[in-house]
Protein backbone atom coordinates (compact mmCIF):
# COMPACT_ATOMS: atom_id res chain seq x y z
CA UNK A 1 82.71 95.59 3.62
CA UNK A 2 85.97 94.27 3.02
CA UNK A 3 89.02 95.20 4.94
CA UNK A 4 90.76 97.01 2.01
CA UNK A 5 87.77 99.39 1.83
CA UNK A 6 88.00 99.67 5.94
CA UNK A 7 91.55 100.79 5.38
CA UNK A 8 91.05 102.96 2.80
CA UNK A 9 88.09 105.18 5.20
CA UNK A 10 90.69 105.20 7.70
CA UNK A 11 93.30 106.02 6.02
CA UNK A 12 90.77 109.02 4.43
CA UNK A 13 89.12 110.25 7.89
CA UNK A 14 93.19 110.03 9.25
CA UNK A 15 94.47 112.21 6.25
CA UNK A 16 91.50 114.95 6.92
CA UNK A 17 92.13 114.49 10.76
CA UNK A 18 96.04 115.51 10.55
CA UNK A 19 95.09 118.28 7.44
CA UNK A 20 92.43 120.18 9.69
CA UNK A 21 95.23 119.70 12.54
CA UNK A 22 97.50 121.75 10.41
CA UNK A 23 95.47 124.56 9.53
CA UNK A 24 94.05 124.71 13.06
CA UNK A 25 97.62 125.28 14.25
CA UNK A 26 98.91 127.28 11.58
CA UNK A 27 96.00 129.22 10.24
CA UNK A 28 96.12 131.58 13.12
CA UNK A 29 99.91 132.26 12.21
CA UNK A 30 99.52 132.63 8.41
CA UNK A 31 95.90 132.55 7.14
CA UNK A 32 93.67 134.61 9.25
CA UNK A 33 95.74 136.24 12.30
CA UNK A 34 94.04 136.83 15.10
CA UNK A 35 90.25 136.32 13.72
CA UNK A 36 89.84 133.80 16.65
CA UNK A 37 85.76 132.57 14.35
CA UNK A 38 88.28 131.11 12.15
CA UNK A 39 90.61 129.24 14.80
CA UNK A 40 87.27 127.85 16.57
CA UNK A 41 85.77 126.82 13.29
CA UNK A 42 88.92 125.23 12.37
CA UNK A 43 88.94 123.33 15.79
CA UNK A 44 85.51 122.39 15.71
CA UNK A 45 86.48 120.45 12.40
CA UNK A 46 89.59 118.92 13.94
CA UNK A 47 87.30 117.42 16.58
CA UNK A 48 84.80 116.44 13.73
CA UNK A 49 87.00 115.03 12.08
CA UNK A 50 88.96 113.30 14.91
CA UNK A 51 85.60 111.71 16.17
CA UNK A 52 85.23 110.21 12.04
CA UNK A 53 88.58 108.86 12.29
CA UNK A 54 87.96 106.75 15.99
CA UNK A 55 84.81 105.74 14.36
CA UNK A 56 86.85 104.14 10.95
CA UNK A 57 89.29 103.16 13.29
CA UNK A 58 86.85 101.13 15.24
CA UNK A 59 85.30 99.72 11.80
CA UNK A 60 88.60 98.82 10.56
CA UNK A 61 89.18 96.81 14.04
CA UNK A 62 85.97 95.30 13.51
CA UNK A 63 86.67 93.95 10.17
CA UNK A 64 89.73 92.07 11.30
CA UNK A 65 89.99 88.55 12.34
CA UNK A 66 90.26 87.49 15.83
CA UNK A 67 94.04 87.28 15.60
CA UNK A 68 94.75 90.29 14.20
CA UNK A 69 92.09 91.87 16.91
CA UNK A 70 94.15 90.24 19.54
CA UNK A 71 97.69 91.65 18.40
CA UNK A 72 95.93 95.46 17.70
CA UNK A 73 94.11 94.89 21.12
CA UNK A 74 97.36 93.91 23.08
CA UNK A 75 99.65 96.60 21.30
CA UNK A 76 96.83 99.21 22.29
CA UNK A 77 96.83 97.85 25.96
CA UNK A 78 100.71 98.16 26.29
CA UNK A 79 100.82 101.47 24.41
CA UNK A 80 97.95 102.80 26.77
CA UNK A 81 100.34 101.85 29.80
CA UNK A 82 103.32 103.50 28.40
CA UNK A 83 102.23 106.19 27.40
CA UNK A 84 100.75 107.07 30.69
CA UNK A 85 103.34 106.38 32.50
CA UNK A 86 105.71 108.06 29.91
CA UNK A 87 103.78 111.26 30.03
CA UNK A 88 103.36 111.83 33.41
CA UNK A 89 106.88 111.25 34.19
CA UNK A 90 107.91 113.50 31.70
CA UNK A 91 104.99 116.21 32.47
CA UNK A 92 106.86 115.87 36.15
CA UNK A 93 110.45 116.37 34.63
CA UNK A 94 109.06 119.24 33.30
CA UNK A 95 106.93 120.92 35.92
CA UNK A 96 109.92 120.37 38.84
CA UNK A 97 112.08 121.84 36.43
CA UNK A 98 114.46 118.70 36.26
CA UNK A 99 114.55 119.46 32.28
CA UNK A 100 115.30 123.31 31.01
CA UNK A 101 112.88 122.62 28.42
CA UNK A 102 109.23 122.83 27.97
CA UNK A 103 107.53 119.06 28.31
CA UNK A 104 105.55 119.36 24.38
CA UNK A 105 102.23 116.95 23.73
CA UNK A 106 104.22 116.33 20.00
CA UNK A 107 106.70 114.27 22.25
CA UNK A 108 104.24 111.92 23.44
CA UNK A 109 102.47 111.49 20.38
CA UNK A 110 105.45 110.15 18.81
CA UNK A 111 106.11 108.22 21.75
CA UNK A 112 102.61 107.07 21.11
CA UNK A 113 103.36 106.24 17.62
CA UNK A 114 106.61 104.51 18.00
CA UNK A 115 105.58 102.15 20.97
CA UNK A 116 102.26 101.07 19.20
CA UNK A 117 104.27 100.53 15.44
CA UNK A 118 106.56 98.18 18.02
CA UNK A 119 103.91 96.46 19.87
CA UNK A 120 101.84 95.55 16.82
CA UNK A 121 105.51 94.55 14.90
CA UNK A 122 106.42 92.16 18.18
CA UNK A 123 102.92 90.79 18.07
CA UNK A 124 102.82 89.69 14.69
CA UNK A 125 106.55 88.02 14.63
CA UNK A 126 104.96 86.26 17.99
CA UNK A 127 102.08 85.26 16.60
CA UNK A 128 102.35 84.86 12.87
């Protein structure tokens, strides 16, 4: 299968991952209430679909050639490390109440997101 078609799947199982995400968070607030069958169905899906979107990811990887495998590979390896490190630090800030805020998982996911867009953008001006 050709890498536009890989992308495309991804880009599909991705769009139904973040969707279900929605209504599993906000459902409970403005769909159903407190029917908590609804919330668990809605998080079963999320997982569901969540699992589809590793396995197109994984596909899509697959389908690359070895350089672009190298650059994802290396920007997934450095974003790992941050991000652990990142989180941790900041779960600490949090929990020895050095920040008067709660630490929130959405700040780490866009940490996530940011450091990996980077990494992949450094690794193709270095290698391309």
């Amino acid at each position: 299968m050709q890498t536009n078609n890989r992308i495309a799947q991804l880009a599909t199982w991705t769009g139904l991952w973040v969707i279900s995400q929605a209504v599993a968070a906000f459902g409970p607030l403005f769909l159903w209430g407190e029917q908590s069958v609804f919330t668990v169905i809605a998080i079963i899906a999320t997982l569901l679909f969540g699992l589809g979107m590793i396995r197109a990811n994984i596909k899509h990887l697959r389908s690359l050639d070895e350089l672009q495998q190298k650059i994802h590979l290396e920007a997934m390896g450095l974003t790992l490390g941050l991000v652990l490190v990142f989180g941790l630090s900041y779960s600490l800030l949090d929990t020895t109440n050095l920040i008067p805020f709660d630490a929130e998982i959405s700040v780490v996911v866009i940490f996530m997101g940011l450091t990996y867009l980077a990494a992949v953008m450094v690794n193709n001006w270095r290698y391309l």
